[in-house]
Structure formats: structure tokens, C-alpha cells
PDB file of N, CA and C in Angstrom:
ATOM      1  N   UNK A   1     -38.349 103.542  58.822  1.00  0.00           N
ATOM      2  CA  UNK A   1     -39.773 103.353  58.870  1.00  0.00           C
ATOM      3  C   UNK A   1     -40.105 101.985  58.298  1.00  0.00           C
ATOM      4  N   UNK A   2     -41.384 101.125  58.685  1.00  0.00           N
ATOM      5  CA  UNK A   2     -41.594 100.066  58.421  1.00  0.00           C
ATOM      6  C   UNK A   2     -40.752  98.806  59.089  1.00  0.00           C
ATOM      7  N   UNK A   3     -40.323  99.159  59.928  1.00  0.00           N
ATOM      8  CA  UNK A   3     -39.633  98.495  60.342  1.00  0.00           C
ATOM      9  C   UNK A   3     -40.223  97.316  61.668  1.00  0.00           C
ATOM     10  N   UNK A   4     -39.895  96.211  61.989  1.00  0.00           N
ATOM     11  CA  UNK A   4     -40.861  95.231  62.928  1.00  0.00           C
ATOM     12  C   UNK A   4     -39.700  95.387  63.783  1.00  0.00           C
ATOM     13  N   UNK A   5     -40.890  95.918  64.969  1.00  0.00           N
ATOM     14  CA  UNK A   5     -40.267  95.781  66.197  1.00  0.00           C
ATOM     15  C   UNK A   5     -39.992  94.222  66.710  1.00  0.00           C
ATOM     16  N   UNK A   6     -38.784  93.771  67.555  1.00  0.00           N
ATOM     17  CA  UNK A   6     -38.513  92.160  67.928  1.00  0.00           C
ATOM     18  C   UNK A   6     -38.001  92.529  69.022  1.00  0.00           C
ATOM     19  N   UNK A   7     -38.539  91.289  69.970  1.00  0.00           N
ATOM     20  CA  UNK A   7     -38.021  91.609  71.498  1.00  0.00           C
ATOM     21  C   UNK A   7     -37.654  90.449  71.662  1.00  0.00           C
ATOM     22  N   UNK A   8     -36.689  90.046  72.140  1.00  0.00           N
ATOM     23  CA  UNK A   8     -36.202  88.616  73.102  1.00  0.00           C
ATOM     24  C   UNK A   8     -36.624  88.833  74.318  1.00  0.00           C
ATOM     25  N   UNK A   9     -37.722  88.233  74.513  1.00  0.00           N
ATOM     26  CA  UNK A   9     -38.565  87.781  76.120  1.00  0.00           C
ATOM     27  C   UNK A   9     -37.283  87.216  77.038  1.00  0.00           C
ATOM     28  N   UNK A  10     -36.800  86.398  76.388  1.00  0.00           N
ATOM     29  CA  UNK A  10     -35.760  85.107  77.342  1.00  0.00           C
ATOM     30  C   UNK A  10     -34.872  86.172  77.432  1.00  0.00           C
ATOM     31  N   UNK A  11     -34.445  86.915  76.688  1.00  0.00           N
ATOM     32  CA  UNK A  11     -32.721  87.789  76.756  1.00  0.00           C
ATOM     33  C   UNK A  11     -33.528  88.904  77.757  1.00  0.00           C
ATOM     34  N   UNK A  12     -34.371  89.557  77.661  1.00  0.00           N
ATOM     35  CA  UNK A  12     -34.797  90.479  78.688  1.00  0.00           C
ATOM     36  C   UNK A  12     -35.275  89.725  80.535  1.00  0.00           C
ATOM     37  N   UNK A  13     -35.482  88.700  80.366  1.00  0.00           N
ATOM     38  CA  UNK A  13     -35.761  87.798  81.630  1.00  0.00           C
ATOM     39  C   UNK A  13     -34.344  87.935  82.302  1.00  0.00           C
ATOM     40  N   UNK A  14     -33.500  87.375  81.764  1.00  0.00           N
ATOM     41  CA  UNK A  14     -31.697  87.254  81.440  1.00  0.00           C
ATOM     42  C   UNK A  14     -31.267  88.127  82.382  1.00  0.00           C
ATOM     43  N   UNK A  15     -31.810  89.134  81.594  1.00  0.00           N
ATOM     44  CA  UNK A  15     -30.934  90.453  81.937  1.00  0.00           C
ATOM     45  C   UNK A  15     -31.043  90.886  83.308  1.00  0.00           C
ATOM     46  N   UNK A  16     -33.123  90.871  83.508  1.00  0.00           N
ATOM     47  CA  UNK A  16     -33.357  91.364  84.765  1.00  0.00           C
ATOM     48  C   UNK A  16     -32.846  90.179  86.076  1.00  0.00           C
ATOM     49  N   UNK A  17     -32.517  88.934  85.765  1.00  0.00           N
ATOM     50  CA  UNK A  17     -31.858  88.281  86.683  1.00  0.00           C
ATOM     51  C   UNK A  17     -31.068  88.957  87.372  1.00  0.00           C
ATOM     52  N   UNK A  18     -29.903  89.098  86.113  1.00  0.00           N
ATOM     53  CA  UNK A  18     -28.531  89.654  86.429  1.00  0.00           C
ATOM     54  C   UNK A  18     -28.304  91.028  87.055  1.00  0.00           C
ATOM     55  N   UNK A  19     -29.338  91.781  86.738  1.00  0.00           N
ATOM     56  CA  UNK A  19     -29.078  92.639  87.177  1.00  0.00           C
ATOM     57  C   UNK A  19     -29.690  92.842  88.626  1.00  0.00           C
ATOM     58  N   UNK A  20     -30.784  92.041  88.976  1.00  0.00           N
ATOM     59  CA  UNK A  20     -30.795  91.642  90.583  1.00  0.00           C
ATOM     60  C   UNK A  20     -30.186  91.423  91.419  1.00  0.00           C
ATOM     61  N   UNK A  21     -28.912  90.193  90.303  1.00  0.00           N
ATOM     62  CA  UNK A  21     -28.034  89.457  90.951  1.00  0.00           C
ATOM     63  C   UNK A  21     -26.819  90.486  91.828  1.00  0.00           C
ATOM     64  N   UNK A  22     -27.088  91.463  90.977  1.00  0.00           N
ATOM     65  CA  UNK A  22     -25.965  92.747  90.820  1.00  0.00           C
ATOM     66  C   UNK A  22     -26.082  93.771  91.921  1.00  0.00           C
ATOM     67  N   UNK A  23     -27.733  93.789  92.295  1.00  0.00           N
ATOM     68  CA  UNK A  23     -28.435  94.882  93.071  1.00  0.00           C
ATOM     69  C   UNK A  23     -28.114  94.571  94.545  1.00  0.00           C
ATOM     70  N   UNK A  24     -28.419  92.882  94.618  1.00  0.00           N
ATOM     71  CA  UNK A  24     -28.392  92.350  95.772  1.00  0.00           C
ATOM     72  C   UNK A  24     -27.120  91.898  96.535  1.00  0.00           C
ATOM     73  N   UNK A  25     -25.905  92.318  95.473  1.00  0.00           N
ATOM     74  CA  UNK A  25     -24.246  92.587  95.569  1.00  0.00           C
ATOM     75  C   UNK A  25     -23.943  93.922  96.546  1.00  0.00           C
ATOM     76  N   UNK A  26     -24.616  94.524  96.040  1.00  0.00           N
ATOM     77  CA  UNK A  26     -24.352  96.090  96.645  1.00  0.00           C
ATOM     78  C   UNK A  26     -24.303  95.930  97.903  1.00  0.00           C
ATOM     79  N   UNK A  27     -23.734  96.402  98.487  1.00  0.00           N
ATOM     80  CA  UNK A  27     -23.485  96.825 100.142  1.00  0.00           C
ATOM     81  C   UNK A  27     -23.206  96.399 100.736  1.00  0.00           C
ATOM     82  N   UNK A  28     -22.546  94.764 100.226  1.00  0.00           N
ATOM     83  CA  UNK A  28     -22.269  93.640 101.258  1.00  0.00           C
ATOM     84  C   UNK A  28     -20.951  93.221 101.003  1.00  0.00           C
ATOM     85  N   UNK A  29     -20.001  93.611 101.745  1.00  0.00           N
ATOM     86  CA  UNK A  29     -20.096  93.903 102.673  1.00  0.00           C
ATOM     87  C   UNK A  29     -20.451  95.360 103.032  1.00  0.00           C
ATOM     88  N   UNK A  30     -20.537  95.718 104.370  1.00  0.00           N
ATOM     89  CA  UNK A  30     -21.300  97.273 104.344  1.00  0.00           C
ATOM     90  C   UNK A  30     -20.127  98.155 104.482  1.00  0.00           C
ATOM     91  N   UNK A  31     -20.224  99.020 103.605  1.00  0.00           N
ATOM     92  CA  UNK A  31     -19.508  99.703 103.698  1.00  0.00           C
ATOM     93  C   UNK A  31     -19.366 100.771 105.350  1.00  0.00           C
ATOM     94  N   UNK A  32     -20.660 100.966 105.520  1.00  0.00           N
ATOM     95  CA  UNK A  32     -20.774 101.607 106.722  1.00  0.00           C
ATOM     96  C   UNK A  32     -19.775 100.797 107.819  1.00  0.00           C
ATOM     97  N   UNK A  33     -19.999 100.008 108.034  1.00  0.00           N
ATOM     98  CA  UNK A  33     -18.513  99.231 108.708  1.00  0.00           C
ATOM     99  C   UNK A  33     -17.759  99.379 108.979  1.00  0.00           C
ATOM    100  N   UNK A  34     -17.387  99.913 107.301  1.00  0.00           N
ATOM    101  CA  UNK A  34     -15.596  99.508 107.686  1.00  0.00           C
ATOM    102  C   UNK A  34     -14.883 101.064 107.538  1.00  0.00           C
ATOM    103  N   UNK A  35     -16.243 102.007 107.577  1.00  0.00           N
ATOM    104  CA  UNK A  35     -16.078 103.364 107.139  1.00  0.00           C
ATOM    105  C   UNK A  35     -15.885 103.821 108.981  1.00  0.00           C
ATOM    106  N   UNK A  36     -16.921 103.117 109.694  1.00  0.00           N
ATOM    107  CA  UNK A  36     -17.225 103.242 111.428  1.00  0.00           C
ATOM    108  C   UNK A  36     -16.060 102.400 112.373  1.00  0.00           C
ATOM    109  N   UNK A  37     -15.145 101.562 111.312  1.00  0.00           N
ATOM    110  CA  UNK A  37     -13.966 101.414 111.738  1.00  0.00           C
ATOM    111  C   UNK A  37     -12.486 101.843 111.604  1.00  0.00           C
ATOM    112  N   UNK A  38     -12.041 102.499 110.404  1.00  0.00           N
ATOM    113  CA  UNK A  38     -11.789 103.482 110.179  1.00  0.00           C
ATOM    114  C   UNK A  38     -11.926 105.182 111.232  1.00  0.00           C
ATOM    115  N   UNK A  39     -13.199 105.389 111.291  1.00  0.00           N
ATOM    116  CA  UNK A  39     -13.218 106.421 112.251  1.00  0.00           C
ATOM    117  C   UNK A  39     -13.003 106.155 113.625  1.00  0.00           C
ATOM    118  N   UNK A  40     -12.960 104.587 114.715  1.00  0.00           N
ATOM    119  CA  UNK A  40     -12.721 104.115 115.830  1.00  0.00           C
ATOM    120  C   UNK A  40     -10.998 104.042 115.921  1.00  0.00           C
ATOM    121  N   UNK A  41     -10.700 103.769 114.768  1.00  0.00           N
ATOM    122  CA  UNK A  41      -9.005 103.765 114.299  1.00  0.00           C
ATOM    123  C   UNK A  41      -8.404 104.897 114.525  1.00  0.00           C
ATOM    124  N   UNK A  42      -8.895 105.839 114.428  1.00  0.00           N
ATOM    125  CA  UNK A  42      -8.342 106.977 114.279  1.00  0.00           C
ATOM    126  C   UNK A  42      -9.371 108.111 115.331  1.00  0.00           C
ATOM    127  N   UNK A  43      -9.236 108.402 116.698  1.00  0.00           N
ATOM    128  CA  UNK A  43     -10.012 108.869 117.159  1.00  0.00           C
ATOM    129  C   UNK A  43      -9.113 110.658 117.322  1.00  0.00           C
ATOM    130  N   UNK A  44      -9.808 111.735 117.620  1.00  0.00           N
ATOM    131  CA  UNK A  44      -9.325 112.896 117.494  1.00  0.00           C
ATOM    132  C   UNK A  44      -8.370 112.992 116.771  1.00  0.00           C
ATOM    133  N   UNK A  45      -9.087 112.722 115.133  1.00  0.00           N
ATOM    134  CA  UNK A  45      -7.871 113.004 114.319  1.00  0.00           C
ATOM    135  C   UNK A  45      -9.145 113.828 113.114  1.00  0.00           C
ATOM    136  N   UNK A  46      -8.931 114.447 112.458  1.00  0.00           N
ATOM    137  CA  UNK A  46      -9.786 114.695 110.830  1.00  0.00           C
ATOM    138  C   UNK A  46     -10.228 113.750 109.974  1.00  0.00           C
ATOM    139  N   UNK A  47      -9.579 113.161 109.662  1.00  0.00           N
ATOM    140  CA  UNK A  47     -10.135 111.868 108.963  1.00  0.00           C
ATOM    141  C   UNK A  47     -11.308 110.997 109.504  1.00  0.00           C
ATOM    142  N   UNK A  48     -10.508 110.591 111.075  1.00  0.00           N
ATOM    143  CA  UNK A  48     -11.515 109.587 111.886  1.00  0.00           C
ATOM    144  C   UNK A  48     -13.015 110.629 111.950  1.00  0.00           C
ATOM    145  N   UNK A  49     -12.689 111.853 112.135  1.00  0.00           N
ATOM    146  CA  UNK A  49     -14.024 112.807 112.373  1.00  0.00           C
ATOM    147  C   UNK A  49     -15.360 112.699 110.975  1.00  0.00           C
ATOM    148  N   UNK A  50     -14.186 112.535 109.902  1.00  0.00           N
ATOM    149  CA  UNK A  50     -15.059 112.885 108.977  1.00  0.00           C
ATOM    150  C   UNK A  50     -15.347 111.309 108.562  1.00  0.00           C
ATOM    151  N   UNK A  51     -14.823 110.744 109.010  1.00  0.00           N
ATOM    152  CA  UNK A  51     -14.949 109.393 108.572  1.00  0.00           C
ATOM    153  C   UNK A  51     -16.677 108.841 109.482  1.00  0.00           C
ATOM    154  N   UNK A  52     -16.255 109.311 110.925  1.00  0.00           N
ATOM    155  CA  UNK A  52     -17.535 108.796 111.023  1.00  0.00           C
ATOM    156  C   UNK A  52     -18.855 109.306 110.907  1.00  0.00           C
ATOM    157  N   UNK A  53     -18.863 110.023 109.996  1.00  0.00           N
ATOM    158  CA  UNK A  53     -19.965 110.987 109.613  1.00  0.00           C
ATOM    159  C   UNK A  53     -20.397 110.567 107.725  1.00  0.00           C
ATOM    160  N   UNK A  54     -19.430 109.655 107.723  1.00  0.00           N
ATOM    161  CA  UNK A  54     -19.662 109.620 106.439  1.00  0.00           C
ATOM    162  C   UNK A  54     -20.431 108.038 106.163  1.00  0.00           C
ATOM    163  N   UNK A  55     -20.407 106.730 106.846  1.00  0.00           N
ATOM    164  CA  UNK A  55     -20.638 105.730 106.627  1.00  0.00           C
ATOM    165  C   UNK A  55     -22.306 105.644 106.427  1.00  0.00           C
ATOM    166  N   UNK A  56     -23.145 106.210 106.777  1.00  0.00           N
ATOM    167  CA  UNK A  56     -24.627 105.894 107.114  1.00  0.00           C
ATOM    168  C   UNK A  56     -25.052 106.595 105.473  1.00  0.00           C
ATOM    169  N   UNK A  57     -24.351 107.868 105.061  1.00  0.00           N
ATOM    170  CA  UNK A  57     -24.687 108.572 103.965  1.00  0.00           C
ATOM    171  C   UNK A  57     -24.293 107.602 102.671  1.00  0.00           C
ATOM    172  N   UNK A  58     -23.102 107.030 102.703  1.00  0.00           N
ATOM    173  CA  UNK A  58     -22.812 105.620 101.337  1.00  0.00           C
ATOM    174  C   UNK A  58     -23.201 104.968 101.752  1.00  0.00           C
ATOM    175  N   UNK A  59     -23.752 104.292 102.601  1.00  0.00           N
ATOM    176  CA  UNK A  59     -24.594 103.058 103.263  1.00  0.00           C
ATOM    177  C   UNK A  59     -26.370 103.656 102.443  1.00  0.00           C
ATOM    178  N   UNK A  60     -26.518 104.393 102.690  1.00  0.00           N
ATOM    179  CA  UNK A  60     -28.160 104.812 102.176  1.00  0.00           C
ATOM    180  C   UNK A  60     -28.035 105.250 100.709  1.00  0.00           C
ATOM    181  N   UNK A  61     -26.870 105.590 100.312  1.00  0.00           N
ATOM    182  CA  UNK A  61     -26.765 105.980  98.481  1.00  0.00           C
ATOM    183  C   UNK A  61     -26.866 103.992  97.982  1.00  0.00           C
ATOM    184  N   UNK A  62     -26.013 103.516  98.435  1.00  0.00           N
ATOM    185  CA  UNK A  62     -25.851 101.929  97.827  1.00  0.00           C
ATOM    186  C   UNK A  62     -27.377 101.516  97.703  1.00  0.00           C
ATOM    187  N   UNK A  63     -27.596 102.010  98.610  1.00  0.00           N
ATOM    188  CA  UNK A  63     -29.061 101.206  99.220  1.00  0.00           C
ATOM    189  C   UNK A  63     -29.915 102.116  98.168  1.00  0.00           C
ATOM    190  N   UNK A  64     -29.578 102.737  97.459  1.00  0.00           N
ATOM    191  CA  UNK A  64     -31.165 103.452  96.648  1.00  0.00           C
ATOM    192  C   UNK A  64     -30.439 102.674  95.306  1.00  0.00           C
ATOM    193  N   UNK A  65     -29.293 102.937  94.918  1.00  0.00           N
ATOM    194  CA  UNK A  65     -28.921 102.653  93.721  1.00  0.00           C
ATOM    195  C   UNK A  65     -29.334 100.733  93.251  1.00  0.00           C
ATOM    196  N   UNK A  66     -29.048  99.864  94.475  1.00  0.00           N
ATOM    197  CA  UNK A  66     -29.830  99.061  94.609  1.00  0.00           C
ATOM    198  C   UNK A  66     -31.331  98.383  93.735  1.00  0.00           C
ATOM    199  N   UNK A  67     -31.980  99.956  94.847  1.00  0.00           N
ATOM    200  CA  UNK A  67     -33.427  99.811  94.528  1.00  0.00           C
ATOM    201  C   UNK A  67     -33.668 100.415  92.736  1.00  0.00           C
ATOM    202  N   UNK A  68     -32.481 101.150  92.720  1.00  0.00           N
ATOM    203  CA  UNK A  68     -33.009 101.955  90.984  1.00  0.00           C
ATOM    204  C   UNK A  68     -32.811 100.183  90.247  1.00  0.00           C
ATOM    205  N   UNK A  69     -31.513  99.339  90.437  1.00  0.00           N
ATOM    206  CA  UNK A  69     -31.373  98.957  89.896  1.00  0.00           C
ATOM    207  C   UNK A  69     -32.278  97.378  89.853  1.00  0.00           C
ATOM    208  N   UNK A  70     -32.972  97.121  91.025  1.00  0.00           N
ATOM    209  CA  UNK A  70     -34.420  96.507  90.865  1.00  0.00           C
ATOM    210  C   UNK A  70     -35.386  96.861  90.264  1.00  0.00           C
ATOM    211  N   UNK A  71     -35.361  98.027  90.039  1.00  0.00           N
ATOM    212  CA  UNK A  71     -36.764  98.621  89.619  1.00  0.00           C
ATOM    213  C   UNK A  71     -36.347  98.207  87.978  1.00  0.00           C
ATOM    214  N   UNK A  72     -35.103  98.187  87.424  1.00  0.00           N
ATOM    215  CA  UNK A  72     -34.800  98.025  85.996  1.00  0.00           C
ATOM    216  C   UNK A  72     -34.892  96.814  85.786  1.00  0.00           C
ATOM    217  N   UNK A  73     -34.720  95.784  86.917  1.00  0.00           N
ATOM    218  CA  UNK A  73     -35.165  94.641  86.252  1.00  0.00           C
ATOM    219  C   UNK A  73     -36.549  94.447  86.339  1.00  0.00           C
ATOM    220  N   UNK A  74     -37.351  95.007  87.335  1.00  0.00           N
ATOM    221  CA  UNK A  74     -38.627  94.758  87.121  1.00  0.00           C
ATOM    222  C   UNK A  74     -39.037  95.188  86.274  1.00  0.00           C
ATOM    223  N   UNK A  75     -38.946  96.114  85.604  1.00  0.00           N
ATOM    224  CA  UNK A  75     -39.337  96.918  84.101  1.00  0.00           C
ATOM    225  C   UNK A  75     -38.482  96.049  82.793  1.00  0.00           C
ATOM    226  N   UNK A  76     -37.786  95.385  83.238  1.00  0.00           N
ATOM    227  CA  UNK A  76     -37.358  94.185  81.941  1.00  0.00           C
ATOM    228  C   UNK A  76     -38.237  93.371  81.963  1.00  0.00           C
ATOM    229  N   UNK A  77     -38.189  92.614  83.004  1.00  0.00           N
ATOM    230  CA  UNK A  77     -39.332  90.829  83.711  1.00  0.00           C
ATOM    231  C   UNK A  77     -41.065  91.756  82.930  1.00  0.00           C
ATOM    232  N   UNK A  78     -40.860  92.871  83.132  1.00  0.00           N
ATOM    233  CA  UNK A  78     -42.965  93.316  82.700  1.00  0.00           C
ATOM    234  C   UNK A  78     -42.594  93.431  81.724  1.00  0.00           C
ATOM    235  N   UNK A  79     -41.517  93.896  80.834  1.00  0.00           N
ATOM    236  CA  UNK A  79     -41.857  94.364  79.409  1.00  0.00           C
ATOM    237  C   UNK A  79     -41.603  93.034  78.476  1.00  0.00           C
ATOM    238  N   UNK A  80     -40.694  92.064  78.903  1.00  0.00           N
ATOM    239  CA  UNK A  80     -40.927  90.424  78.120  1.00  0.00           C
ATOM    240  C   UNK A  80     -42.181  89.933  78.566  1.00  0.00           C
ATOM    241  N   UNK A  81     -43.015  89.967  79.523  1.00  0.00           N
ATOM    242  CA  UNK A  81     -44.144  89.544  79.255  1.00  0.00           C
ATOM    243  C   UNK A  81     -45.296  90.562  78.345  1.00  0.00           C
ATOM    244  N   UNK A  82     -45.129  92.169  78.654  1.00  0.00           N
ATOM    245  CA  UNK A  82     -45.742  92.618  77.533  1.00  0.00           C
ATOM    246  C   UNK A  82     -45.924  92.244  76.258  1.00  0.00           C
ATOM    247  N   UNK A  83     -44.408  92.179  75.952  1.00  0.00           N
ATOM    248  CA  UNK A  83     -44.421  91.441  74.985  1.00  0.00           C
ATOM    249  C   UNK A  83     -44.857  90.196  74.015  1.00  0.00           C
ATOM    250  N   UNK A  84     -44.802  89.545  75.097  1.00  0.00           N
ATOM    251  CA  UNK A  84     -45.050  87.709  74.849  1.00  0.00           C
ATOM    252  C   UNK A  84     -47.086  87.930  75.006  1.00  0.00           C
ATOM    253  N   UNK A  85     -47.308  88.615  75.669  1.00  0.00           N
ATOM    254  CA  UNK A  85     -49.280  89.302  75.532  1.00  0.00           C
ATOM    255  C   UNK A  85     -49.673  89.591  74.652  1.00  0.00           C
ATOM    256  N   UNK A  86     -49.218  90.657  74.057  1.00  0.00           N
ATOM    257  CA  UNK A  86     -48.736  91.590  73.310  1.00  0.00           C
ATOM    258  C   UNK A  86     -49.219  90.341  71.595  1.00  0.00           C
ATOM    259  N   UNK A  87     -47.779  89.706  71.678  1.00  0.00           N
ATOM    260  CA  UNK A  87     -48.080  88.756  70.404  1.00  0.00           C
ATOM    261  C   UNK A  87     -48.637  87.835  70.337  1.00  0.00           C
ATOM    262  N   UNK A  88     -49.247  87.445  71.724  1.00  0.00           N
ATOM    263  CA  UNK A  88     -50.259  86.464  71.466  1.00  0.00           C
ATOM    264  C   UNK A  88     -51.794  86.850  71.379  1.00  0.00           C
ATOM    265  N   UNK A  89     -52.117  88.145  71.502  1.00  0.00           N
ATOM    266  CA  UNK A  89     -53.058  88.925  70.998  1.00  0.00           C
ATOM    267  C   UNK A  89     -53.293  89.437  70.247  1.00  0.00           C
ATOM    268  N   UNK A  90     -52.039  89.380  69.517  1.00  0.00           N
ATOM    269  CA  UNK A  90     -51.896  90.159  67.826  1.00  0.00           C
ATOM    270  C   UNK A  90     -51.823  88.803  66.517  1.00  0.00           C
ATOM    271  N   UNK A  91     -51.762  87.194  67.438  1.00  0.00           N
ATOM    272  CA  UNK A  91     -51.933  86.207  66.660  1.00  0.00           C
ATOM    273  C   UNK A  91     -52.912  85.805  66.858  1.00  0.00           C
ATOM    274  N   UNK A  92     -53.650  85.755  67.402  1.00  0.00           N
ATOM    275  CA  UNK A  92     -55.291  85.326  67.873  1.00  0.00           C
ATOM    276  C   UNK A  92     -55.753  85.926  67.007  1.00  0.00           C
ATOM    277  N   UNK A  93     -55.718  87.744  66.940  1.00  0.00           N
ATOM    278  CA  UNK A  93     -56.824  88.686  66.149  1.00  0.00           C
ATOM    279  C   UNK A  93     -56.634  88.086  64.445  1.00  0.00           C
ATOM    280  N   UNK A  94     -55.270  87.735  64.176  1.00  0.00           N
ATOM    281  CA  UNK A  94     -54.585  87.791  63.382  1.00  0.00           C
ATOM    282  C   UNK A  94     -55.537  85.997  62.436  1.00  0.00           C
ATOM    283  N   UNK A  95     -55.723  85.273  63.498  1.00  0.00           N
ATOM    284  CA  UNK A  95     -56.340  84.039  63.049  1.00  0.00           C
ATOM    285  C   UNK A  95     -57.755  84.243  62.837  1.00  0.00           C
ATOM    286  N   UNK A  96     -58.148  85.179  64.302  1.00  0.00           N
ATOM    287  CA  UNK A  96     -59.864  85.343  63.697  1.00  0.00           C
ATOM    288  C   UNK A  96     -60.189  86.067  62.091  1.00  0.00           C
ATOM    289  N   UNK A  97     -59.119  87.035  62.063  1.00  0.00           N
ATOM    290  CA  UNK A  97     -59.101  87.464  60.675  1.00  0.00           C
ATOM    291  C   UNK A  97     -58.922  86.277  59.282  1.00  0.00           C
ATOM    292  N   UNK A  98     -57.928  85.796  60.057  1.00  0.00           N
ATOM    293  CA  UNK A  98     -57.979  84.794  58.564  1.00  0.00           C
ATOM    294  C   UNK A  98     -58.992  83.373  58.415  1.00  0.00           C
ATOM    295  N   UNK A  99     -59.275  83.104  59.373  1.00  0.00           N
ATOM    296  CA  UNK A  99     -60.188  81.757  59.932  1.00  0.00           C
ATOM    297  C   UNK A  99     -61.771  82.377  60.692  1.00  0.00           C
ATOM    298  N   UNK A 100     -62.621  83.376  59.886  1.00  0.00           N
ATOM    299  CA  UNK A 100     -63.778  83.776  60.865  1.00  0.00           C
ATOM    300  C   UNK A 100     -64.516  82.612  60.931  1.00  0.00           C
ATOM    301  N   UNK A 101     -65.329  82.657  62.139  1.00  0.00           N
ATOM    302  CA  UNK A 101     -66.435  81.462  62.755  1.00  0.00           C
ATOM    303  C   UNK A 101     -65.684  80.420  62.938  1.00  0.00           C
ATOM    304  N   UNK A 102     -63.957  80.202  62.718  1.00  0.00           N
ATOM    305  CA  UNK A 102     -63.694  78.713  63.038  1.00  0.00           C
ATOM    306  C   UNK A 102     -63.545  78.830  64.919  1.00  0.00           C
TER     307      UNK A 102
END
């Protein structure tokens, strides 16, 4: 208890880069591909069967995990500017308090 909360604006900016950088990694190459070549490889066999039934389903999981993992940097990029609002509204109040009418 009593304790001051501290945020690094720049290290949370950072982060949500990277982890864009990371989001926009996913799926490329597509997996669906090489999952729909694989199943052309192997035609009336089990594998090739299940193979081509399977590429569109990890092709659309990549593709959300993606989006979860945009959405975390966008919730980094808003919460360093919360932040950086945040204390420049809590130093303003902070001056009218100590400096009134200046």
C-alpha cells in the first residue's frame, strides 16, 4: 500500500510495435498452402484427405490470434498515452494548487 504507480510510455509504445511486428508475421507464409499441397501430394490416401480439410481451419485460427495480438498492442499504444494524459492532468491540477490565479 502507498505505493506510486510508474508506467514507461516509450517501453509500452516498444512493446506494442513489436508485437505488431509479430502479428503481421503470422501466416506468411500461409500455411493453408502448403497444407493444400500436401493434400494434392497425396491424393486417395488419409492423410491427403484430412489434410485438405484442414488448411482453411489453421489459416482462420492464425488469422484471429493475429487480431488478439493487435488488439494487445492497441491496448499498450492507449494505455501510454493514458498515461502520459493522465500526468499531465495530475501536474496542471497539481500547479493550480500550488500557484492559484497565476
Amino acid at each position: 500500500m502507498g505505493e506510486i504507480l510508474r508506467a514507461d510510455a516509450e517501453a509500452l509504445r516498444t512493446m506494442a510495435g513489436a508485437v505488431r511486428g509479430e502479428a503481421g508475421k503470422i501466416g506468411k507464409p500461409s500455411p493453408a498452402e502448403a497444407i493444400s499441397a500436401v493434400a494434392a501430394g497425396m491424393p486417395n490416401s488419409v492423410i491427403g484427405a484430412a489434410a485438405a480439410g484442414a488448411g482453411e481451419p489453421i489459416m482462420s485460427s492464425f488469422l484471429r490470434m493475429a487480431a488478439q495480438l493487435n488488439s494487445l498492442a492497441d491496448a499498450a499504444t492507449s494505455s501510454a498515452t493514458s498515461y502520459e494524459d493522465m500526468d499531465a492532468a495530475f501536474k496542471a491540477q497539481l500547479e493550480r494548487y500550488l500557484h492559484p490565479g497565476a
